[in-house]
Protein backbone atom coordinates (compact mmCIF):
# COMPACT_ATOMS: atom_id res chain seq x y z
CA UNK A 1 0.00 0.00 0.00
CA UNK A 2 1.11 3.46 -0.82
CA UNK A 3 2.41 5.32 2.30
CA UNK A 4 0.21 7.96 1.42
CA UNK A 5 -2.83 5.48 1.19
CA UNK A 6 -1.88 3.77 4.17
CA UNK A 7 -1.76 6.97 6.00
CA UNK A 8 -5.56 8.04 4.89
CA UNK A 9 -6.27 4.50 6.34
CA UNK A 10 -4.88 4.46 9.27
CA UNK A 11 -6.71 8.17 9.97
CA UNK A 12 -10.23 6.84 9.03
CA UNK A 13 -9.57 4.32 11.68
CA UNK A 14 -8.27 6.48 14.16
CA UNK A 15 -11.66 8.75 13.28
CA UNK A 16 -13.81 5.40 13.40
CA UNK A 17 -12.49 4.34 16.52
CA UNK A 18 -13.07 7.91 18.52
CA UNK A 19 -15.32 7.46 21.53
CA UNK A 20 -18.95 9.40 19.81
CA UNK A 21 -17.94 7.83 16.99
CA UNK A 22 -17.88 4.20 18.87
CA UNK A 23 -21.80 4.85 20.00
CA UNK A 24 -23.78 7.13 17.12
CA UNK A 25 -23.86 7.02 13.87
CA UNK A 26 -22.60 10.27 10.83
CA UNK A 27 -26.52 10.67 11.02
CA UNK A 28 -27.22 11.30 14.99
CA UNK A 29 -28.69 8.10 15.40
CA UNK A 30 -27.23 5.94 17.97
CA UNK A 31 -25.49 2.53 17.06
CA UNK A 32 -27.01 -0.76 17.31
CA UNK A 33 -26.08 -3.78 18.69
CA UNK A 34 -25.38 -6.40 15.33
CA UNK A 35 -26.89 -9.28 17.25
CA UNK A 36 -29.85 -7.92 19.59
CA UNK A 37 -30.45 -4.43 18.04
CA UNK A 38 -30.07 -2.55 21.33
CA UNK A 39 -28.43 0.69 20.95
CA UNK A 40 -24.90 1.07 21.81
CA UNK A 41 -25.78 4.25 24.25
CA UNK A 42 -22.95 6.01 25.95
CA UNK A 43 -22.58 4.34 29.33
CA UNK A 44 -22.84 6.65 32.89
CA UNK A 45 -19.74 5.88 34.18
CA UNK A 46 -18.03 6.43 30.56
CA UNK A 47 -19.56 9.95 30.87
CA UNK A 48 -18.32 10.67 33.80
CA UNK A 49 -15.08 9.73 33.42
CA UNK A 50 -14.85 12.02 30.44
CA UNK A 51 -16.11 14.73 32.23
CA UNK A 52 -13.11 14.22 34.62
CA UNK A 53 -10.70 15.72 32.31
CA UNK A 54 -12.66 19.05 32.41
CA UNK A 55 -10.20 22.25 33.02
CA UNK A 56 -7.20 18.78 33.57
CA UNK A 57 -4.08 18.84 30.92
CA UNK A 58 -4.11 15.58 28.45
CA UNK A 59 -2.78 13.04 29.84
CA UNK A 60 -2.95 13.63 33.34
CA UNK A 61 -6.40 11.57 34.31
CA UNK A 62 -5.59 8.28 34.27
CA UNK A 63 -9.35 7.86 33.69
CA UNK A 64 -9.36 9.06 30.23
CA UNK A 65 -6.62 7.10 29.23
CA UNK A 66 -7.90 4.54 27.55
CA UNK A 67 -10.34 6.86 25.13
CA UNK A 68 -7.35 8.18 23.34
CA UNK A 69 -7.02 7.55 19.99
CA UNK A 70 -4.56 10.03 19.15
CA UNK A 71 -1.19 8.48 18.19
CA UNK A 72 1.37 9.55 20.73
CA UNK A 73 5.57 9.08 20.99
CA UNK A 74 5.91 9.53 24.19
CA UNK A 75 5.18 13.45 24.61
CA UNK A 76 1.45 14.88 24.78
CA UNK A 77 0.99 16.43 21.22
CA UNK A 78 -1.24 18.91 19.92
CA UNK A 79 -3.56 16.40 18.58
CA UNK A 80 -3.63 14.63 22.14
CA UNK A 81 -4.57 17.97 23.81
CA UNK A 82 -7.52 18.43 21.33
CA UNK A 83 -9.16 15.52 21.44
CA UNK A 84 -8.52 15.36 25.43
CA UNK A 85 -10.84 18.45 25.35
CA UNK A 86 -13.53 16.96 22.90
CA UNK A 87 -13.94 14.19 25.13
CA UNK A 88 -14.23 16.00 27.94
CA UNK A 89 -16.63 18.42 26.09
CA UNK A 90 -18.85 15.51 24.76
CA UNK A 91 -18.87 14.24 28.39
CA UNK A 92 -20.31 17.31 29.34
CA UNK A 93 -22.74 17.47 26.61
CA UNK A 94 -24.38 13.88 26.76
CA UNK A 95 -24.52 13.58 30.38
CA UNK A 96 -28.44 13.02 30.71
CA UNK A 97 -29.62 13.05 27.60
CA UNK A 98 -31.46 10.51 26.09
CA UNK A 99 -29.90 11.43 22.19
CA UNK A 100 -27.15 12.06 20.66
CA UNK A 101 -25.17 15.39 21.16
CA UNK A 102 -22.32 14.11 18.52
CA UNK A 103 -23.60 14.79 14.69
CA UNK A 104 -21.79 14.99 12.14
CA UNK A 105 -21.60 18.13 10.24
CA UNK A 106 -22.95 20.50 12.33
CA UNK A 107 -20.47 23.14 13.78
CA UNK A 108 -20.15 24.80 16.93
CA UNK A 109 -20.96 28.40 15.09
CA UNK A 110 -24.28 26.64 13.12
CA UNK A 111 -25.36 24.76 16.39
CA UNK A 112 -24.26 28.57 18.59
CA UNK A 113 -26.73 30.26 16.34
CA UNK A 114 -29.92 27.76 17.21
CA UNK A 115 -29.38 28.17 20.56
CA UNK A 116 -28.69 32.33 19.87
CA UNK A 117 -32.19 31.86 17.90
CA UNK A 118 -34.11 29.07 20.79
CA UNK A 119 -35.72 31.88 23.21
CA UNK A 120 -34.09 29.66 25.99
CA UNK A 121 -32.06 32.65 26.73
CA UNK A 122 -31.23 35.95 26.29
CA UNK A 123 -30.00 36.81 22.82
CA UNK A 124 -27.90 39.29 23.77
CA UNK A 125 -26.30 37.25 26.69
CA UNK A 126 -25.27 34.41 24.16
CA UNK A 127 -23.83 37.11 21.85
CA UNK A 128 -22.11 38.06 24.73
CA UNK A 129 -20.78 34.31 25.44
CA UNK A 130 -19.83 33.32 21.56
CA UNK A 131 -18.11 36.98 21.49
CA UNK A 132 -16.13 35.68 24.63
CA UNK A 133 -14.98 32.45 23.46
CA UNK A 134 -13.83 34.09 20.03
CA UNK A 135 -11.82 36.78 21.59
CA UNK A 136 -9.88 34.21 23.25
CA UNK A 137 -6.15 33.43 21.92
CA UNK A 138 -4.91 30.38 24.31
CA UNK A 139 -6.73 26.97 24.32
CA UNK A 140 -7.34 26.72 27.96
CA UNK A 141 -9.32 30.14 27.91
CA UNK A 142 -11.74 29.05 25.00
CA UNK A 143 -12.16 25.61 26.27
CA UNK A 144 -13.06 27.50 30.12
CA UNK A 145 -15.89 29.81 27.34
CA UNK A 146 -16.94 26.51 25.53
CA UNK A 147 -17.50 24.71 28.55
CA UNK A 148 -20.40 27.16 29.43
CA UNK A 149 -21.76 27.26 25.81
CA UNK A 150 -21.83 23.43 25.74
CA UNK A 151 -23.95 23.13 28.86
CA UNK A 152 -26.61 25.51 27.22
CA UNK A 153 -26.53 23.78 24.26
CA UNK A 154 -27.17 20.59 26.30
CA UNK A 155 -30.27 22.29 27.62
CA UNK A 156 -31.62 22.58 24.46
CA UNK A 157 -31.05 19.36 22.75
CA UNK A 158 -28.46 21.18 20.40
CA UNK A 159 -25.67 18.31 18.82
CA UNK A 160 -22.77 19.52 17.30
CA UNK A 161 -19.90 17.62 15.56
CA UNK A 162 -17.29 16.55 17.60
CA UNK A 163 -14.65 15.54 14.95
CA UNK A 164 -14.72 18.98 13.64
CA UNK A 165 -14.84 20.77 17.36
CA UNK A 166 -11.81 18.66 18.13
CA UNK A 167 -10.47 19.97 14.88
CA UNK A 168 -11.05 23.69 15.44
CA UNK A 169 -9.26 23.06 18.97
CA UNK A 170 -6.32 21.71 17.23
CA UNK A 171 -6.17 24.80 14.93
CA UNK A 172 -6.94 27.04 17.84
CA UNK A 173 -3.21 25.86 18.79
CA UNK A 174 -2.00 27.57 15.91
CA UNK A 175 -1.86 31.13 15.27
CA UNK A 176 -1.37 30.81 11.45
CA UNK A 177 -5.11 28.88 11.64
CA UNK A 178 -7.02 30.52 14.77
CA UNK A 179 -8.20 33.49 12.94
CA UNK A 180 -9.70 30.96 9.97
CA UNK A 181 -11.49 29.01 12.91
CA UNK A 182 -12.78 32.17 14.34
CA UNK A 183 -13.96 33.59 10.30
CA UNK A 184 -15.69 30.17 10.02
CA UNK A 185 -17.69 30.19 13.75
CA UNK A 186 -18.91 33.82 12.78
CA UNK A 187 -20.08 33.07 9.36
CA UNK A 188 -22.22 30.29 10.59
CA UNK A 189 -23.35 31.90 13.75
CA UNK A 190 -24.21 34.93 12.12
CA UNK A 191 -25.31 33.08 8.50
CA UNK A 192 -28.15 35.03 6.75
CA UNK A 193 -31.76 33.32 6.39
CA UNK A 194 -33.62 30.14 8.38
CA UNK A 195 -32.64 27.05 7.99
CA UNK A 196 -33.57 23.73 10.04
CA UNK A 197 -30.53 24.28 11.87
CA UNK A 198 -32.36 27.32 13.17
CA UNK A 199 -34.39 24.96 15.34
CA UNK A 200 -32.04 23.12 18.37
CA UNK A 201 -32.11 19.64 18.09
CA UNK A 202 -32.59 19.54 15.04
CA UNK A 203 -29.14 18.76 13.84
CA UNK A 204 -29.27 19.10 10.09
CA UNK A 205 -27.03 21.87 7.97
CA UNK A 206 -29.02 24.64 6.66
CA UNK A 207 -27.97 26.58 3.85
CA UNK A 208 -24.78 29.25 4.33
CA UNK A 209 -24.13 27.47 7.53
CA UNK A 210 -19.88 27.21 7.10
CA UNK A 211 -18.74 23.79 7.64
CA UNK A 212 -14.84 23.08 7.12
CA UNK A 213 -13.11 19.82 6.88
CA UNK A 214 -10.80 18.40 9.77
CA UNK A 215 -7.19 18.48 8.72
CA UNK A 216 -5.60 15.05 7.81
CA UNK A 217 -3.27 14.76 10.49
CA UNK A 218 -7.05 14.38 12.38
């Protein structure tokens, strides 16, 4: 196999094998059992110990070890650190509910504007919250912002995608690509017209909602 080829492989796996990815489906549907049908819901206690590594460096709760997927040689890389805080952040987000907050497709600025647009709060207090998070420059700071934006988009239902969040954190790492992440979150938070991603829970892509591709290193 090419090494190229082999490389795409090996990421699709790595991608396959991440923990939402494990228990719903690219649609927002949660897995099923092959021989009884049952659906593969997250567990309690998985939950939980994702929501351990909340505000914690990667690596350091020995908990969340064994959801890693990111490769690692023996130093906590970049990667490491951003899906450590996806994890964490899905934790968060599915504790207690009864679907899926992992779907594919959906960014954090297209999900941000259903909740801006829900009448569950304040418009101008979650302009006030996005505006935060983007303003910030290290990670720590915008995953401290995100953490309350994910718990009132919990409230209302509101999936995101979690490949492309843990994407966006990776890039948030990077100066060169932080002001591309923030361009993208505005365009869809602020995207012109409704859409039926104007409705939380809805978790479908309406039209000029800006969705961006995860790089291949992830």
């Amino acid at each position: 196999m090419p090494t190229n080829a082999r490389a795409d492989t090996d990421t699709t796996a790595r991608v396959a094998r991440r923990y939402w990815n494990q228990h719903v489906t690219g649609d927002g549907n949660w897995r099923r059992d092959a021989f009884t049908g049952s659906e593969l819901r997250a567990a309690g206690e998985d939950l939980a110990a994702l929501r351990s590594g909340l505000g914690r460096p990667a690596a350091t709760v020995p908990a969340l070890w064994r959801y890693y997927t990111s490769p690692v040689d023996g130093r906590v890389t970049r990667e490491l650190e951003a899906e450590h805080a996806a994890l964490a952040l899905y934790g968060l987000h599915q504790q207690s509910q009864s679907v899926p907050m992992h779907r594919r497709g959906i960014t954090i600025g297209a999900a941000l504007r259903a909740l801006h647009r829900s009448g569950r709060f304040s418009e101008e207090a979650v302009d006030r919250r996005v505006a935060a998070a983007v303003h910030t420059t290290a990670v720590p700071a915008l995953l401290y912002r995100l953490r309350g934006l994910i718990t009132q988009l919990r409230s209302v239902q509101q999936p995101i995608d979690y490949d492309q969040l843990m994407s966006d954190v990776w890039r948030w790492s990077h100066p060169e690509h932080r002001q591309r992440v923030r361009r993208e979150w505005g365009l869809a938070y602020h995207a012109w017209g409704p859409s039926s991603q104007d409705q939380p829970g809805a978790g479908r892509n309406g039209e000029g909602v800006a969705t961006t591709s995860a790089p291949s290193t992830l």
